[in-house]
C-alpha atoms as a PDB file:
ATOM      1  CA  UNK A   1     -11.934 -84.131  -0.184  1.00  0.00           C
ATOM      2  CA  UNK A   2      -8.853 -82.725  -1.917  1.00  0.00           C
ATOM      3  CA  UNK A   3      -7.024 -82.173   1.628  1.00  0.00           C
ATOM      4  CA  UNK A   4      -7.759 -85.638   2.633  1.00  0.00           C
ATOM      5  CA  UNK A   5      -6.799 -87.128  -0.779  1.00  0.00           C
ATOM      6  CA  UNK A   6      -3.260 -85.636  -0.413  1.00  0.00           C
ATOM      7  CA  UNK A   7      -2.727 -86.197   3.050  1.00  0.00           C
ATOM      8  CA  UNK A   8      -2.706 -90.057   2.008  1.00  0.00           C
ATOM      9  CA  UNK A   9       1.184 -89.418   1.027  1.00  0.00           C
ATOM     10  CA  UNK A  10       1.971 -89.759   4.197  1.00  0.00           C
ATOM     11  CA  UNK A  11       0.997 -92.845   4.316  1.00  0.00           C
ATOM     12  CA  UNK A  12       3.009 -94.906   1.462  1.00  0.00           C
ATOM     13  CA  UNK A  13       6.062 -96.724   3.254  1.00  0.00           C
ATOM     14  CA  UNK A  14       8.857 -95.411   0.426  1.00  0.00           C
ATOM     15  CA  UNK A  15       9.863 -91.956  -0.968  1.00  0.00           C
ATOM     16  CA  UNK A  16       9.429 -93.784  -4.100  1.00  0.00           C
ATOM     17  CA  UNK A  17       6.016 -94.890  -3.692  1.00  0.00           C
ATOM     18  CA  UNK A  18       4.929 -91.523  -2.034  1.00  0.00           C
ATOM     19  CA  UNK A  19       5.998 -89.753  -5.609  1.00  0.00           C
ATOM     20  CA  UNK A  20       4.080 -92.199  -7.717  1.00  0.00           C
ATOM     21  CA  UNK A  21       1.418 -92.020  -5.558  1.00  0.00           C
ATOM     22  CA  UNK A  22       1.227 -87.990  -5.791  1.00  0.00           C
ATOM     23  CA  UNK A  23       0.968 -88.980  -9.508  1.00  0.00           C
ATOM     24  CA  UNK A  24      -1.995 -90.821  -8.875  1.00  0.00           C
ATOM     25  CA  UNK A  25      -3.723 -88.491  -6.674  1.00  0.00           C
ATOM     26  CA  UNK A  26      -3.355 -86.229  -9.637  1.00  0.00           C
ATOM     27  CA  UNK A  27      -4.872 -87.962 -11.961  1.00  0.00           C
ATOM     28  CA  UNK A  28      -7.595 -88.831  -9.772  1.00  0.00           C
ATOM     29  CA  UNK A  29      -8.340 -85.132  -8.562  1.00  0.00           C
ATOM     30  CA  UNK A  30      -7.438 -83.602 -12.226  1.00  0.00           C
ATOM     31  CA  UNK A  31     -10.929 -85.168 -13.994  1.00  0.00           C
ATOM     32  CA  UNK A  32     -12.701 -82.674 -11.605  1.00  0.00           C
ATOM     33  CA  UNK A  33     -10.252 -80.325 -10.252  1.00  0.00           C
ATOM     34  CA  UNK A  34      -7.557 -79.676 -13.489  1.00  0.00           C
ATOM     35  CA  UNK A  35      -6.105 -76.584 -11.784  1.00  0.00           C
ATOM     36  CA  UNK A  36      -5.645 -78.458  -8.735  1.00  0.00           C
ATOM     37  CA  UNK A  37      -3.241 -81.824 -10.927  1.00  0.00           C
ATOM     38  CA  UNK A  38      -1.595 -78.882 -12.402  1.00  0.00           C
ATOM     39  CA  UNK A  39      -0.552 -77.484  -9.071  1.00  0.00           C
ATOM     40  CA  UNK A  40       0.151 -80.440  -7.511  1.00  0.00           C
ATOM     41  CA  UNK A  41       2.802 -81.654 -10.344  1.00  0.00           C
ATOM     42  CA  UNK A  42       4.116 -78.228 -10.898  1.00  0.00           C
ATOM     43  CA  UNK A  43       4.939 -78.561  -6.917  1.00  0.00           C
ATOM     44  CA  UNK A  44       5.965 -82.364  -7.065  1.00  0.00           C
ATOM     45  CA  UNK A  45       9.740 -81.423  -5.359  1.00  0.00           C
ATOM     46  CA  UNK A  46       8.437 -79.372  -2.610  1.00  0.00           C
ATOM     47  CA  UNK A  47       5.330 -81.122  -1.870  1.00  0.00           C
ATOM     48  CA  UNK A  48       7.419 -85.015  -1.467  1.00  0.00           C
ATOM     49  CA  UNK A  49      10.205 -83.439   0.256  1.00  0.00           C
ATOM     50  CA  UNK A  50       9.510 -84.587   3.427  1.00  0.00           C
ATOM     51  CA  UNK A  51      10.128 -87.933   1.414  1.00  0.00           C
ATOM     52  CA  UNK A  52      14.162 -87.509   1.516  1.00  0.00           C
ATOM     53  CA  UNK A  53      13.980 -87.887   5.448  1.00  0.00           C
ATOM     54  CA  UNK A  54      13.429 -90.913   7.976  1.00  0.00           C
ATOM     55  CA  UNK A  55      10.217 -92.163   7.629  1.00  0.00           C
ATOM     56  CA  UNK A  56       9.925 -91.689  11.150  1.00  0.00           C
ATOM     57  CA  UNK A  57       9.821 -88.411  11.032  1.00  0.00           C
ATOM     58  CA  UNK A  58       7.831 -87.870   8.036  1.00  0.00           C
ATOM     59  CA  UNK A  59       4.498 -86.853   9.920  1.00  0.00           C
ATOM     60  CA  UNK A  60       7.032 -84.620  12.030  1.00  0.00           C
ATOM     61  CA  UNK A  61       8.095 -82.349   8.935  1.00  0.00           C
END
């Protein structure tokens, strides 16, 4: 579930909308999983890297 949930970055069109959208999939997974928002935020930059590239290549990185 959590795997799947993030994996859905990939598939917002901007670099903008892929780093509000990790904010939302923290929220979401935090209710349940608090370690796991914590985690996620605290690894925001690496985590919507891929973000700064192409979108072409996004699933490539």
């Amino acid at each position: 579930m959590v795997a799947a949930t993030i994996r859905t970055l990939f598939a917002q069109p901007t670099a903008d909308e892929v780093r509000a959208h990790l904010d939302t999939v923290a929220d979401m997974l935090g209710a349940q999983f608090p370690k796991v928002k914590e985690m996620l935020l605290d690894a925001k930059e690496d985590l919507t890297a891929f973000a700064d590239f192409p979108h072409q290549d996004w699933k490539k990185i």
